[in-house]
Protein backbone atom coordinates (compact mmCIF):
# COMPACT_ATOMS: atom_id res chain seq x y z
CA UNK A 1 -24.90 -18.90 -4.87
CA UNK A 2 -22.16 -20.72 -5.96
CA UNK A 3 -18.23 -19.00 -5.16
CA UNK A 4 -15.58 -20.22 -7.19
CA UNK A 5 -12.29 -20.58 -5.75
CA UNK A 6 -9.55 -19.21 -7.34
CA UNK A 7 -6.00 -20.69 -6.50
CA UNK A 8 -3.33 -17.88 -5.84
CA UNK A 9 0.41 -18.77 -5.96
CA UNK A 10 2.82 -16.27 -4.36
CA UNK A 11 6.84 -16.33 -6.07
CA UNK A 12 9.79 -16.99 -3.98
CA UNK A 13 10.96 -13.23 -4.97
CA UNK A 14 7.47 -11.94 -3.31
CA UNK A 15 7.06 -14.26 -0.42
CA UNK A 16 9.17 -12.33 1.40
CA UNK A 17 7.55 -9.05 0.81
CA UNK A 18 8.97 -5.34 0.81
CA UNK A 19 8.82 -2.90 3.23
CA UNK A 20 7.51 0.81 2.80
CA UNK A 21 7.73 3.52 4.58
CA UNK A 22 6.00 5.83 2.11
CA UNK A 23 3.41 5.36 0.01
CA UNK A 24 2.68 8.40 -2.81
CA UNK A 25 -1.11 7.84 -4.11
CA UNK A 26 -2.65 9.87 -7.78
CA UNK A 27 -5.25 9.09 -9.43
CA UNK A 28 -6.74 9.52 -12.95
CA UNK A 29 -10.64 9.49 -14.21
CA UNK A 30 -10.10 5.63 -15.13
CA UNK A 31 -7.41 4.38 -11.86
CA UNK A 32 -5.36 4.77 -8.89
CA UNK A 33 -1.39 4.46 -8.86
CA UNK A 34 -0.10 3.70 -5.67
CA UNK A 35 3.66 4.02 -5.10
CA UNK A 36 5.19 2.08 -2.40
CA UNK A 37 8.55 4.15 -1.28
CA UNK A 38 11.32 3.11 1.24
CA UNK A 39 12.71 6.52 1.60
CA UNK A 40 15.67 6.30 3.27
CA UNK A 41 18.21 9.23 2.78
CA UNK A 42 20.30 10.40 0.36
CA UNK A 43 17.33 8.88 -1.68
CA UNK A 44 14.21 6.44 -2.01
CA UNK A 45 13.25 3.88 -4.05
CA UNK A 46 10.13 2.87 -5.45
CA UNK A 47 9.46 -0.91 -4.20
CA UNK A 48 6.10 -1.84 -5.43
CA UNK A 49 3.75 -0.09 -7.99
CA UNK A 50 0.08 -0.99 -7.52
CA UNK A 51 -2.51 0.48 -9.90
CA UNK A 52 -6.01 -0.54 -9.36
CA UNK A 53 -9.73 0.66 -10.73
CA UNK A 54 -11.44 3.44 -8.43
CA UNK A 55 -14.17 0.56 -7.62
CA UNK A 56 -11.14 -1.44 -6.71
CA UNK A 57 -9.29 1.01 -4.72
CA UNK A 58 -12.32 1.75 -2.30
CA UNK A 59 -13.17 -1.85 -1.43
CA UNK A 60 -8.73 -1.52 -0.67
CA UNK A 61 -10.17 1.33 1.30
CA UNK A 62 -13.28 -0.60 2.90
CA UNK A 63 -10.68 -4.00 3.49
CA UNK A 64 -7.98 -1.84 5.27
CA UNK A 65 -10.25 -0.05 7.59
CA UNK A 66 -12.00 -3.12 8.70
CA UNK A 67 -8.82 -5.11 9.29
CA UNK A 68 -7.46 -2.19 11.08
CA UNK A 69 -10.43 -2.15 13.33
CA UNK A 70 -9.91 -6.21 13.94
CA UNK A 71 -6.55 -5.40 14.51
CA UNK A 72 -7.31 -2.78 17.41
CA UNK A 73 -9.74 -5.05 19.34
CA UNK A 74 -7.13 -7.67 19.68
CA UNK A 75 -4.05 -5.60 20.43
CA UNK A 76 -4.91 -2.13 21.52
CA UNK A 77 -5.13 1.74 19.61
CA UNK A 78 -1.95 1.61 16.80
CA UNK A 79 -0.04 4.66 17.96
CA UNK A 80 0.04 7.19 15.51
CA UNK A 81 3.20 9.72 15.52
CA UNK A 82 3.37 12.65 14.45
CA UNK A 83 3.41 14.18 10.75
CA UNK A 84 6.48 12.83 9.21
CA UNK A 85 9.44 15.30 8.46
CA UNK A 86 8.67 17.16 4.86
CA UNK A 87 11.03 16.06 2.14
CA UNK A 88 10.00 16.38 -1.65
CA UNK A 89 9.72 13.47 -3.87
CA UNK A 90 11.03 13.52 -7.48
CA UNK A 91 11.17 10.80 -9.76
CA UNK A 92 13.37 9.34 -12.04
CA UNK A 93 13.80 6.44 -13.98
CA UNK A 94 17.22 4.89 -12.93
C-alpha cells in the first residue's frame, strides 16, 4: 500500500504553542469540543478550541495513551496530584 505524505506547515503565532492548565471536554451525537483553559485567578481564558469527530477523538484517545506509556518507560511513573481545587467555569464571549 501506497501512504501519501502530506506536508504540514506550523505558523510563527503557533510554533510556540499555549499552555493549559484545564481542559473542559462535551460532546454532541456528531463531535467533541475540547476547550483548552489557562485558569489562572480572578479568571481563565480559553486558549485553544479543538473540535474533532468521535472516530477522531478516540484514536486522540488511543495516540495519548500510547505516548504516555512511551513516555513512562523512558522517564519514570508521571506523578499525579491530587484532585484540583473546585472552581466553576462560566463562559462568556469577551
Amino acid at each position: 500500500m501506497n501512504e501519501k505524505q502530506i506536508p504540514i506547515e506550523i505558523g510563527n503565532e503557533m510554533v510556540g504553542g499555549v499552555y493549559s492548565n484545564v481542559a473542559v471536554i462535551s460532546h454532541s451525537e456528531n463531535e467533541f469540543i475540547t476547550d483548552f483553559i489557562l485558569a489562572h485567578p480572578p479568571k481563565g481564558k480559553v486558549n485553544a478550541r479543538v473540535i474533532m469527530s468521535p472516530a477522531h477523538a478516540k484514536r486522540l484517545l488511543k495516540a495519548l495513551q500510547n505516548n504516555i506509556n512511551m513516555f513512562e518507560k523512558k522517564f519514570g511513573p508521571i506523578k499525579e496530584s491530587g484532585e484540583p481545587p473546585k472552581f466553576g467555569i462560566e463562559f462568556s464571549n469577551n
